[in-house]
C-alpha atoms as a PDB file:
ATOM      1  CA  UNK A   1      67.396   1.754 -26.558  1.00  0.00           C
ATOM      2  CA  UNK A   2      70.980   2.885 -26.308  1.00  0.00           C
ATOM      3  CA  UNK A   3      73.020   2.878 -29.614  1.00  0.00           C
ATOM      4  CA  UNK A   4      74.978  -0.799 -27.757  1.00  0.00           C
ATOM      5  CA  UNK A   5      71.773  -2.453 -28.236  1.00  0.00           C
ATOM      6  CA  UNK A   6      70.387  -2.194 -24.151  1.00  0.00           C
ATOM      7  CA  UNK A   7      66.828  -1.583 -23.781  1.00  0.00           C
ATOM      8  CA  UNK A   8      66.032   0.912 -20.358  1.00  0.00           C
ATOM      9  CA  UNK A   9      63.421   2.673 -19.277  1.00  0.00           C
ATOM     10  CA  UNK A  10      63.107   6.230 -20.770  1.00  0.00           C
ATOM     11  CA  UNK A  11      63.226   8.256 -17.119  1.00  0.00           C
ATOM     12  CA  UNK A  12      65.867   5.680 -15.846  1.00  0.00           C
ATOM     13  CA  UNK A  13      68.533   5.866 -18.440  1.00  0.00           C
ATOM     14  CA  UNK A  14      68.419   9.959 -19.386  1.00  0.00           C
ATOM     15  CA  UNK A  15      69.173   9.961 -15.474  1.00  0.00           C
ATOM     16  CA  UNK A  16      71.605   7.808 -15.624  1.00  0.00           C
ATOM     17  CA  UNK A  17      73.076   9.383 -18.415  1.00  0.00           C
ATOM     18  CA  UNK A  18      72.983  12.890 -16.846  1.00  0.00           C
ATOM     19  CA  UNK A  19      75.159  11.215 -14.113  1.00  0.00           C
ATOM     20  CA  UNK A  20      78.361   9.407 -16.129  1.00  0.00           C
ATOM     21  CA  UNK A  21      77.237   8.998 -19.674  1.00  0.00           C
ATOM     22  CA  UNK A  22      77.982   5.468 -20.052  1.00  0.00           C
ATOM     23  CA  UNK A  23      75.294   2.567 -20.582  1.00  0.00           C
ATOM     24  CA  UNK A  24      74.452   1.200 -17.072  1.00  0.00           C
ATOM     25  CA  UNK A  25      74.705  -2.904 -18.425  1.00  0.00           C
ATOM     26  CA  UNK A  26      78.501  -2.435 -20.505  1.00  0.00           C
ATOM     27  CA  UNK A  27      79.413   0.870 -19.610  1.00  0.00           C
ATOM     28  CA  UNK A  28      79.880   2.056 -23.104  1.00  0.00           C
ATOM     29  CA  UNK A  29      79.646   6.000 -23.773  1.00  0.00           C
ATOM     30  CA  UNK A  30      76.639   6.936 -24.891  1.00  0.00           C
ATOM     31  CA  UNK A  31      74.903  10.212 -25.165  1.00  0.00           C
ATOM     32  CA  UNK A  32      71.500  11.034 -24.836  1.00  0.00           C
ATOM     33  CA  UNK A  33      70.473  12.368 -28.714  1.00  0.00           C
ATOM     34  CA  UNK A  34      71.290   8.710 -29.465  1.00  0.00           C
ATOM     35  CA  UNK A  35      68.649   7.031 -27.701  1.00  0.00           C
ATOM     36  CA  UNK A  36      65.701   5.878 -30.072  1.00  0.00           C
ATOM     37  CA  UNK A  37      62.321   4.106 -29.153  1.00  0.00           C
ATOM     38  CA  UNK A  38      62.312   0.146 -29.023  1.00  0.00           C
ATOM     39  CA  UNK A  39      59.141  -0.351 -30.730  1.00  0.00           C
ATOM     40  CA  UNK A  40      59.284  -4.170 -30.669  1.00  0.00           C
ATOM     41  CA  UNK A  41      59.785  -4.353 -26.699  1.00  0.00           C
ATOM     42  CA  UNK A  42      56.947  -1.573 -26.492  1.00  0.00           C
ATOM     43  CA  UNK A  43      54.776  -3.694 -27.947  1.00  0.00           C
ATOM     44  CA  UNK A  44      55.787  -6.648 -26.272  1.00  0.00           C
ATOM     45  CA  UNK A  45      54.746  -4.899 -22.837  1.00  0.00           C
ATOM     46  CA  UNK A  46      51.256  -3.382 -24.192  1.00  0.00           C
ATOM     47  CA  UNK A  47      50.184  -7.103 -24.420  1.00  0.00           C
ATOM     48  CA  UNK A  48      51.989  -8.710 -21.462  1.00  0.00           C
ATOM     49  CA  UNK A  49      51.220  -6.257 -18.831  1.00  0.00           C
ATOM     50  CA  UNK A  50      47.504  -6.560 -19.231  1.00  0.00           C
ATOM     51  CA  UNK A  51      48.033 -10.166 -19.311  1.00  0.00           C
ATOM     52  CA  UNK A  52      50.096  -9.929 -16.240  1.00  0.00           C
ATOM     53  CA  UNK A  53      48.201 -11.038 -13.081  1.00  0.00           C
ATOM     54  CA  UNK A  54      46.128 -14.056 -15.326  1.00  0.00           C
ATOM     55  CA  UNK A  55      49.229 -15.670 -16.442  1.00  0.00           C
ATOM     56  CA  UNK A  56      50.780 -15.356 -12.469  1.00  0.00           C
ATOM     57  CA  UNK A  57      47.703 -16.953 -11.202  1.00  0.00           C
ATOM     58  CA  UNK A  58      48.231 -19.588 -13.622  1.00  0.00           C
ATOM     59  CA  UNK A  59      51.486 -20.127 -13.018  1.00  0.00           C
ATOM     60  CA  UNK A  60      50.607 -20.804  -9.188  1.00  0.00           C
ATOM     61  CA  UNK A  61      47.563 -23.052 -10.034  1.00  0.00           C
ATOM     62  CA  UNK A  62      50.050 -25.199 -11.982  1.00  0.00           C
ATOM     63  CA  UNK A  63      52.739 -25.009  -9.030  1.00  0.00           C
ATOM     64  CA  UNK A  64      49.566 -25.696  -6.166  1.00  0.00           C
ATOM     65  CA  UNK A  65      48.779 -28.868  -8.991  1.00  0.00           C
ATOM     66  CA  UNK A  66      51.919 -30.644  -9.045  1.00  0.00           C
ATOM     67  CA  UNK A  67      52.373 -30.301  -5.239  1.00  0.00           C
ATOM     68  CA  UNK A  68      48.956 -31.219  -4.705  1.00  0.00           C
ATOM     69  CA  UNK A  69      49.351 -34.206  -6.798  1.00  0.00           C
ATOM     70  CA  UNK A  70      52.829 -35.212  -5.228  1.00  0.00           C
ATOM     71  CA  UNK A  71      51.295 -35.043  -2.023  1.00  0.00           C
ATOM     72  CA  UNK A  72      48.474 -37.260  -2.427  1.00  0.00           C
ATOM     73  CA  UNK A  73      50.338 -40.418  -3.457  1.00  0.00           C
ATOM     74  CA  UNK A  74      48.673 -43.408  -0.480  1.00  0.00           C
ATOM     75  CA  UNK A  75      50.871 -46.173  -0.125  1.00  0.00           C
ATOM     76  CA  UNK A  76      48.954 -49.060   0.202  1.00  0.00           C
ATOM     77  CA  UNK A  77      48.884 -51.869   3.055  1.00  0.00           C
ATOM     78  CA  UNK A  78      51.827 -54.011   0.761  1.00  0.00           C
ATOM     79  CA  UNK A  79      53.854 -50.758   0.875  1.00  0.00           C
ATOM     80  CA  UNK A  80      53.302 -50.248  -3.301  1.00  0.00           C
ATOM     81  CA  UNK A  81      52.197 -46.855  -4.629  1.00  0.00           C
ATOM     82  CA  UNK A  82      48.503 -46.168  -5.561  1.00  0.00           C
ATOM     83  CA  UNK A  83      47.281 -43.626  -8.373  1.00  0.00           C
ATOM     84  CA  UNK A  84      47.503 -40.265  -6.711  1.00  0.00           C
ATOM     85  CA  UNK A  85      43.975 -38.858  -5.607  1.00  0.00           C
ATOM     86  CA  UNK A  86      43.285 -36.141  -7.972  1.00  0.00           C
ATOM     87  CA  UNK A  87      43.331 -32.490  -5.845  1.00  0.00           C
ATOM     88  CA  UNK A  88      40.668 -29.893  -6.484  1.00  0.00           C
ATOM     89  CA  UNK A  89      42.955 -27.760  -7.763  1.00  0.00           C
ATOM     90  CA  UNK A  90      43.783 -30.231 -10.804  1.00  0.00           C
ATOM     91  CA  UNK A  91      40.179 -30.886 -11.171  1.00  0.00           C
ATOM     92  CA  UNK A  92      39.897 -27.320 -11.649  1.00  0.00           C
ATOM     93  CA  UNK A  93      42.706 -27.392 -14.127  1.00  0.00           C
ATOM     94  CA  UNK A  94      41.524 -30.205 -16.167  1.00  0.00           C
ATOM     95  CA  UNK A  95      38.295 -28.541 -16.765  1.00  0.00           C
ATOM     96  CA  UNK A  96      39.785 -25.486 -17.333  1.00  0.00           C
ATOM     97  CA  UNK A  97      42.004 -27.086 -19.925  1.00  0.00           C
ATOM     98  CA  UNK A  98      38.846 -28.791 -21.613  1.00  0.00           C
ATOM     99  CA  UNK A  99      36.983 -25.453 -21.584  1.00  0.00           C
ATOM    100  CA  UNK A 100      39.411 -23.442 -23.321  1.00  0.00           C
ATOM    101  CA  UNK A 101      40.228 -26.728 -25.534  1.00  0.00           C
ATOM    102  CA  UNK A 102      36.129 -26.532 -26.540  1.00  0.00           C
ATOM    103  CA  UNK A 103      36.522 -22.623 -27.251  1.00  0.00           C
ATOM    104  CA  UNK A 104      39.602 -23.382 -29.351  1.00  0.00           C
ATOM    105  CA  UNK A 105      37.500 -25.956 -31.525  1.00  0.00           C
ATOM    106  CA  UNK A 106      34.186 -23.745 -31.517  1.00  0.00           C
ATOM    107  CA  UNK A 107      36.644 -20.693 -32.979  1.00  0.00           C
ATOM    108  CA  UNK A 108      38.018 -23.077 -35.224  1.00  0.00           C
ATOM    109  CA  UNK A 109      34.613 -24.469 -36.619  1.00  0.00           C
ATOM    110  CA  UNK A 110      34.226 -20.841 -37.269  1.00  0.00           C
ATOM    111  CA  UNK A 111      36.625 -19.636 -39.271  1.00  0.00           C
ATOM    112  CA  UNK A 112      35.759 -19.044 -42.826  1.00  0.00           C
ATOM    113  CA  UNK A 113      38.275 -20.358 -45.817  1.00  0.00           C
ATOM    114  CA  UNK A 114      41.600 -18.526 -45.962  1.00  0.00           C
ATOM    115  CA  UNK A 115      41.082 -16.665 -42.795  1.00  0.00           C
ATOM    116  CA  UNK A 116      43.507 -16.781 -39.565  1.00  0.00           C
ATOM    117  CA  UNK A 117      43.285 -16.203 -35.753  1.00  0.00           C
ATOM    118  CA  UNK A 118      44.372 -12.808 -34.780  1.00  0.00           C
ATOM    119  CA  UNK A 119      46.296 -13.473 -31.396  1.00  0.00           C
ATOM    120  CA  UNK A 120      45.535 -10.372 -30.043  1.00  0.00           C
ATOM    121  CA  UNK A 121      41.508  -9.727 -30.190  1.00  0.00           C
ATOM    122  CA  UNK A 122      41.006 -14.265 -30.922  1.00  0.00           C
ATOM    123  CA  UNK A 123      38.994 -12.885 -34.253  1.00  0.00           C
ATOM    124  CA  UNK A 124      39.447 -14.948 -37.934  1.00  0.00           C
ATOM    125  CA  UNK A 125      40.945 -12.160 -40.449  1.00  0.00           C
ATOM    126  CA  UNK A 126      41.939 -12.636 -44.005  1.00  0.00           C
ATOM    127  CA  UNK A 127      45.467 -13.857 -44.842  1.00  0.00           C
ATOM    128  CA  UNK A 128      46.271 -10.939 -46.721  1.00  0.00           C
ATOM    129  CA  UNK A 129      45.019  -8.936 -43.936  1.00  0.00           C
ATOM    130  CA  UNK A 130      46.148 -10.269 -41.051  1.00  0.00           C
ATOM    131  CA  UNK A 131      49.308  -8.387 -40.704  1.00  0.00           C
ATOM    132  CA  UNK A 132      47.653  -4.673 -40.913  1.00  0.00           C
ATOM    133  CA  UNK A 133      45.522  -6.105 -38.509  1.00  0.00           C
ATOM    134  CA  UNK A 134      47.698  -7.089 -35.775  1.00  0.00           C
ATOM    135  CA  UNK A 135      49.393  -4.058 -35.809  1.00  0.00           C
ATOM    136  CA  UNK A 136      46.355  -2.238 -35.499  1.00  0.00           C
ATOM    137  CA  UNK A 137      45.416  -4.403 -31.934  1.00  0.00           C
ATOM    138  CA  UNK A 138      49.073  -3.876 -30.736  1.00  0.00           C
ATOM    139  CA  UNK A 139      48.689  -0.293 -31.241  1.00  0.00           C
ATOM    140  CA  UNK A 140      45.435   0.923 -30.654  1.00  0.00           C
ATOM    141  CA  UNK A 141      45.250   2.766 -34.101  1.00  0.00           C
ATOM    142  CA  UNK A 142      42.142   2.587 -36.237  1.00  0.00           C
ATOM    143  CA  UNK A 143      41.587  -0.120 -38.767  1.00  0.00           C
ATOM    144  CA  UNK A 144      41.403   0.314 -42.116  1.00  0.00           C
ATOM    145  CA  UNK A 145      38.230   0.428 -44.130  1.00  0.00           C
ATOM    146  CA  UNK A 146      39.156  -3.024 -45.759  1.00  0.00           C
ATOM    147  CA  UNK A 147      39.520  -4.793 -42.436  1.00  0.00           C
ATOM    148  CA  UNK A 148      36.730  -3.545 -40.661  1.00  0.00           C
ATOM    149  CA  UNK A 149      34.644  -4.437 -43.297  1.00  0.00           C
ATOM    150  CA  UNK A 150      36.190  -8.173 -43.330  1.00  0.00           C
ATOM    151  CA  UNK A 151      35.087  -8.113 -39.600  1.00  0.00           C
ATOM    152  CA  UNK A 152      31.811  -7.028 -39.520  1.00  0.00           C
ATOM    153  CA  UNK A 153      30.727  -8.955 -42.347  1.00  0.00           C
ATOM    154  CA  UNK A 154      31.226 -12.489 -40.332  1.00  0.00           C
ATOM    155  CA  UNK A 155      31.136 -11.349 -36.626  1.00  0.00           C
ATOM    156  CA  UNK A 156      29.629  -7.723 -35.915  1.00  0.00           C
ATOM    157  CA  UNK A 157      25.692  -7.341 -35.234  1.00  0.00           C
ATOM    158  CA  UNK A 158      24.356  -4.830 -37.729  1.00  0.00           C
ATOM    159  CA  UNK A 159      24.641  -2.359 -34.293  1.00  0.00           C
ATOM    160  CA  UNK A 160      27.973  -3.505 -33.602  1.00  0.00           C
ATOM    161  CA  UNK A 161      28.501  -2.268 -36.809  1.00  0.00           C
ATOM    162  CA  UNK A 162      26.749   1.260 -36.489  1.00  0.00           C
ATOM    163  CA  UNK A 163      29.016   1.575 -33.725  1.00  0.00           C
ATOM    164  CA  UNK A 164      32.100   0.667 -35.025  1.00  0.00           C
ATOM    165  CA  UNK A 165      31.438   3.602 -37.743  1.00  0.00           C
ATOM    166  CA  UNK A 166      30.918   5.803 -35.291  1.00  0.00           C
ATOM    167  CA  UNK A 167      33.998   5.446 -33.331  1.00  0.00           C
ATOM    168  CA  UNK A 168      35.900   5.219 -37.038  1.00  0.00           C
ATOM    169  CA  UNK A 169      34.685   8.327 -38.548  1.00  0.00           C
ATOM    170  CA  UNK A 170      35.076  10.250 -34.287  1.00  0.00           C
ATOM    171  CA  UNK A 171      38.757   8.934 -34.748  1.00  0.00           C
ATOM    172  CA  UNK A 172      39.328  10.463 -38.346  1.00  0.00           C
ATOM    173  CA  UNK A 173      37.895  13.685 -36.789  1.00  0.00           C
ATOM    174  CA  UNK A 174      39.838  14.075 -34.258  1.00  0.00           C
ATOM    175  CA  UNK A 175      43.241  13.490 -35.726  1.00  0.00           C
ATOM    176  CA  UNK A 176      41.803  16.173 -38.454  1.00  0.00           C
ATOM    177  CA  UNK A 177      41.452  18.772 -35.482  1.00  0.00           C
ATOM    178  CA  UNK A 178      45.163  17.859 -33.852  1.00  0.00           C
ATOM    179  CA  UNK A 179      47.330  20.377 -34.812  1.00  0.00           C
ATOM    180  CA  UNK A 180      50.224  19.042 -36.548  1.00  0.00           C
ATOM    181  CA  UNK A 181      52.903  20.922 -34.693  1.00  0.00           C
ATOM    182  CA  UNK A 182      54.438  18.163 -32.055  1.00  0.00           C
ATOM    183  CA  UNK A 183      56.404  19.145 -28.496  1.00  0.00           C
ATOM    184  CA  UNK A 184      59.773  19.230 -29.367  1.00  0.00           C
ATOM    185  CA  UNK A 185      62.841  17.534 -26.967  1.00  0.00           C
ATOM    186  CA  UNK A 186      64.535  20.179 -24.824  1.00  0.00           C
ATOM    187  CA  UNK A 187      68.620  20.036 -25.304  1.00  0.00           C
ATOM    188  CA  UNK A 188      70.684  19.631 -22.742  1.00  0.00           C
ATOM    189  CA  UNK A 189      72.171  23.321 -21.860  1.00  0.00           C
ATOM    190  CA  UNK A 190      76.073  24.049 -21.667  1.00  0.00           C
ATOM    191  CA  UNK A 191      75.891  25.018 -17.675  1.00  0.00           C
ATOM    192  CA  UNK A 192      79.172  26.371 -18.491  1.00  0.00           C
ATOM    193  CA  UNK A 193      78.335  29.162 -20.668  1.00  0.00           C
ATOM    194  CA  UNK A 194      75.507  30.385 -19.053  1.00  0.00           C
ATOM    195  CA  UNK A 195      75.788  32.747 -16.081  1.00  0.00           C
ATOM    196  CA  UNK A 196      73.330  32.541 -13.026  1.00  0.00           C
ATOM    197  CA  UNK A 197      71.186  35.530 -14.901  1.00  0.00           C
ATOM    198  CA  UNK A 198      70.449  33.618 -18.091  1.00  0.00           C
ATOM    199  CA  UNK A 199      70.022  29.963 -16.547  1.00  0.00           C
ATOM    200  CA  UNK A 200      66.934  31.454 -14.532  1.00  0.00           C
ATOM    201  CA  UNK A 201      65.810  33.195 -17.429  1.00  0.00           C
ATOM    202  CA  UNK A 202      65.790  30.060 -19.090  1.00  0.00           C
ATOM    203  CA  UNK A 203      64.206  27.947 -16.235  1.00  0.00           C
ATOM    204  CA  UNK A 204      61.790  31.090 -15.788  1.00  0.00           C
ATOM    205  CA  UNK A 205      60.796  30.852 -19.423  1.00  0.00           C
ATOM    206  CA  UNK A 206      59.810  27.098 -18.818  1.00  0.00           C
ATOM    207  CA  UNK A 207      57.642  27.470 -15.976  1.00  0.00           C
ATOM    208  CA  UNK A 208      60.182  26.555 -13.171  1.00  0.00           C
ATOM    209  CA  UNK A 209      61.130  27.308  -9.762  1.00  0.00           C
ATOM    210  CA  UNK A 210      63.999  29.398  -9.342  1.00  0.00           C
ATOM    211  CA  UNK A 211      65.087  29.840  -6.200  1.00  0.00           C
ATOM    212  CA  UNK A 212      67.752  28.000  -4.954  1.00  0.00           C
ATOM    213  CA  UNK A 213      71.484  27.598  -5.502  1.00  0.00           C
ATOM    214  CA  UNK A 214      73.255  27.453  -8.961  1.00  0.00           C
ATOM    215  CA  UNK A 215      73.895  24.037  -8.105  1.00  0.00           C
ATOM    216  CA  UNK A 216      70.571  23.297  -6.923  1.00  0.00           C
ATOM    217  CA  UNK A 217      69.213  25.225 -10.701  1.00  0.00           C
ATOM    218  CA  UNK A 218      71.236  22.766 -12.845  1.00  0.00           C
ATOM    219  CA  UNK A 219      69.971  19.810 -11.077  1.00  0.00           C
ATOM    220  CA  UNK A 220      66.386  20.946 -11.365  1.00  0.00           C
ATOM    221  CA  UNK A 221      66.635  22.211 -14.464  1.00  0.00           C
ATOM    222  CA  UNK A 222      68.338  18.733 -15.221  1.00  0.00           C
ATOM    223  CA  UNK A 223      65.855  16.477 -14.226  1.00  0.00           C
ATOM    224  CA  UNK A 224      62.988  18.577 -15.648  1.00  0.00           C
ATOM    225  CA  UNK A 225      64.675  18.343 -19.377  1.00  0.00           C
ATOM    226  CA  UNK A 226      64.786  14.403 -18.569  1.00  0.00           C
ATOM    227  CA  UNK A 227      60.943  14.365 -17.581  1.00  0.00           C
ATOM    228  CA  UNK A 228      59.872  16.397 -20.176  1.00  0.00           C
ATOM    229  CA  UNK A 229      62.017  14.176 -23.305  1.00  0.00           C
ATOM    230  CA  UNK A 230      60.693  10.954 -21.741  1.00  0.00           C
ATOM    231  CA  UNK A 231      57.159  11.837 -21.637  1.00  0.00           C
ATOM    232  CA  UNK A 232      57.966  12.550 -25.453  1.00  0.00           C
ATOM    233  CA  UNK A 233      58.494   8.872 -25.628  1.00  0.00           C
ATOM    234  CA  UNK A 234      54.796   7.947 -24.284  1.00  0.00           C
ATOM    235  CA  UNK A 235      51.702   6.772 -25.840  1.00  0.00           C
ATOM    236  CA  UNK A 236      50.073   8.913 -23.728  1.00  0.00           C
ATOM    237  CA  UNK A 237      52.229  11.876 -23.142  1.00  0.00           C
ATOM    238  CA  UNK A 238      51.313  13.631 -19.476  1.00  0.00           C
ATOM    239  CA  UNK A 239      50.838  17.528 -19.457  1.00  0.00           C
ATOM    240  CA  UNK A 240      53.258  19.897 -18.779  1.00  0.00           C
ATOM    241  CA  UNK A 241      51.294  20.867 -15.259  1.00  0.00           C
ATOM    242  CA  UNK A 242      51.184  17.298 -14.363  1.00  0.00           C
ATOM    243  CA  UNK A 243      55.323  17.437 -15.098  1.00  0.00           C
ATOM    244  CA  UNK A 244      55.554  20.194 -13.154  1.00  0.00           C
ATOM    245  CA  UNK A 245      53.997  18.194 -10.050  1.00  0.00           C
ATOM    246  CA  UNK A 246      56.805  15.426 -10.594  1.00  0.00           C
ATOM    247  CA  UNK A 247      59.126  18.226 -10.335  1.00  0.00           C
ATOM    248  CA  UNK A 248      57.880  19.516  -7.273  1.00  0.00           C
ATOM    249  CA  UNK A 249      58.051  16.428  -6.281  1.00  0.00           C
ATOM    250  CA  UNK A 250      61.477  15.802  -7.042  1.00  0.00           C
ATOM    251  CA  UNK A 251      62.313  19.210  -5.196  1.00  0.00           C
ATOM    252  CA  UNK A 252      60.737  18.018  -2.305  1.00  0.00           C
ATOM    253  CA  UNK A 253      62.907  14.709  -2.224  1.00  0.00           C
ATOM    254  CA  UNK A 254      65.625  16.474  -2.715  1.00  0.00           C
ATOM    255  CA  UNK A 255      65.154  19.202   0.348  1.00  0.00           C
ATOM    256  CA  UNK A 256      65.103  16.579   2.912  1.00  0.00           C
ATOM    257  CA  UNK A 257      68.763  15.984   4.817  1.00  0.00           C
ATOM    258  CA  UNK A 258      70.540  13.457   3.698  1.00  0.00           C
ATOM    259  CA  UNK A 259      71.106  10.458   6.292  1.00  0.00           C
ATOM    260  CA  UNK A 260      74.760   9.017   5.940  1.00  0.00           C
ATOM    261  CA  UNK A 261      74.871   5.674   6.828  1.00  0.00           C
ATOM    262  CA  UNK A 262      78.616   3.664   7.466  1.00  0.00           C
ATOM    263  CA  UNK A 263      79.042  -0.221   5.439  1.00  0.00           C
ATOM    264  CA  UNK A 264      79.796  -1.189   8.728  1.00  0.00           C
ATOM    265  CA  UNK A 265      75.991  -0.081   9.942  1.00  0.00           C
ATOM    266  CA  UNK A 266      74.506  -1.876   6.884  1.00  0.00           C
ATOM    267  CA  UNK A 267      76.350  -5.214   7.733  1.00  0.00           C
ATOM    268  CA  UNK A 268      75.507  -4.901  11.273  1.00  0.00           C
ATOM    269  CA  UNK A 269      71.093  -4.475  10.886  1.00  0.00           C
ATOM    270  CA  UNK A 270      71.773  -7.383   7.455  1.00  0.00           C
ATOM    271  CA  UNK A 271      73.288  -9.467  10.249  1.00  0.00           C
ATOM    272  CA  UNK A 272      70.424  -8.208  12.901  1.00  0.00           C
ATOM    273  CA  UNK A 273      68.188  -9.765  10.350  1.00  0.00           C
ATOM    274  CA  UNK A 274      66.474  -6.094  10.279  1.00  0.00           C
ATOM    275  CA  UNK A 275      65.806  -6.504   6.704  1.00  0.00           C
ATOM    276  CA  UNK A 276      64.081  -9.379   5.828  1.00  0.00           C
ATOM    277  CA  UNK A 277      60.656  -8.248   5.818  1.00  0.00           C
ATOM    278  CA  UNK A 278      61.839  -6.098   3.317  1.00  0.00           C
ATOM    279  CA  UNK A 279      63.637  -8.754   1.253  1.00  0.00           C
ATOM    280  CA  UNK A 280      60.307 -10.742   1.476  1.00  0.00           C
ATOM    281  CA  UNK A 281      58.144  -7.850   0.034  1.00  0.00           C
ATOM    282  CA  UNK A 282      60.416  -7.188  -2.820  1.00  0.00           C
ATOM    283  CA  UNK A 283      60.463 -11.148  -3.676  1.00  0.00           C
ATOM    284  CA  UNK A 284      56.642 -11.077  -3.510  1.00  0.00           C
ATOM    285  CA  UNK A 285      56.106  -8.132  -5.302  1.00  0.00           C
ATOM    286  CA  UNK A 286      58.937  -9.586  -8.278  1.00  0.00           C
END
């Protein structure tokens, strides 16, 4: 999130930065060092994106119902509207709706006195407990003794349990082993100071390529220092080999000859109608 309050994607706005240093949306200056995490939309997307492809299909079952429906309306003999035959696809919706309407009363039955839903996991936690839980589902972390405990006592089988332990006390280890050092974000060099001798020292020292022009070295060396403080931003940070491959990659792209193409040859293949598959795919992939 830029210091003006726009929320980008990590990769996407240290590029753009790199290129004019404004914020793409208002065009405000902004500098890279400023940039901090937006935890909240973060979130937001760790729960909607697994969610993703249900709530589309819904969304099209409920379209498919109301056309469905609108279609079906008979006129009778008299001219006079009849009740509209009921599609398959609203059957399907209606029990659907009476399905998850029964699951919401079963859950309810179930909860004990002074517990809530969680929204995330659907499980009954205690009020003053809730809240540590939630965060826990959004981010993965481990629960606390007191929670777990709350949970297992109404819900978990006694292996469920066992197992639950297990992963608990595998967790605790494992952040025990982790060393506490953490990568630290690469700054962005002063190309201006440094001669051609101490830039590819500097790439050299990081594992890069060095061949090239000086201008093709500050571009590399550019978009590595973007990859590598981005993937500081993850959840689940890549390696630096697997970096290195995006870099290559990058390299690659940026061998290959530019093609120059004219407005005029743009307006001519829009006109042509030579895009429209391709409008279509983006639409249906959106």
């Amino acid at each position: 999130m830029t210091s003006c309050g726009h929320t980008f994607c990590s990769i996407c706005i240290r590029r753009a930065l790199n290129v004019d240093g404004r914020c793409p949306a208002c065009r405000t200056p902004e500098e890279e060092s400023k940039l901090r995490k937006n935890l909240l939309v973060e979130d937001l997307l760790e729960v909607y994106i697994p969610l993703r492809d249900s709530l589309m299909r819904y969304t099209d079952l409920r379209k498919n119902t109301v056309t469905d429906s609108a279609s079906r309306i008979i006129l009778d003999s008299e001219g006079e509207e009849t009740e509209p035959v009921q599609s398959q696809s609203s059957r399907r919706s209606t029990r659907l709706s009476r399905s998850t309407k029964t699951m919401e009363e079963d859950a309810t039955n179930k909860i004990p006195a002074g517990h809530v839903l969680c929204p995330v996991c659907n499980k009954p936690f205690h009020l003053d407990q809730i809240e540590l839980h939630v965060d826990s589902c959004l981010t993965g972390g481990v629960e606390s003794d007191d929670t777990a405990r709350t949970r297992s006592q109404y819900f978990d089988t006694p292996d469920e349990t066992q197992a639950r332990a297990s992963r608990h006390n595998s967790a605790i280890m494992k952040a025990d082993e982790a060393t506490t050092e953490t990568p630290k974000r690469l700054p962005k060099p002063n190309y201006a100071v440094m001669n051609d001798t101490k830039l590819r020292r500097s790439m050299g020292e990081l594992g890069l390529s060095t061949s090239g022009t000086r201008a093709i070295l500050q571009k590399r060396y550019t978009e590595y220092i973007a990859l590598w403080n981005s993937n500081l931003d993850s959840k689940q940070p890549k390696s630096k080999r697997d970096l290195l491959r995006e870099l290559q990659a990058w390299d690659r792209i940026q061998s290959k000859a530019s093609i120059k193409v004219t407005n005029e040859e743009i307006d001519a293949a829009h006109k042509n109608g030579e895009y429209k598959d391709n409008f279509k795919d983006l639409i249906a992939q959106g």
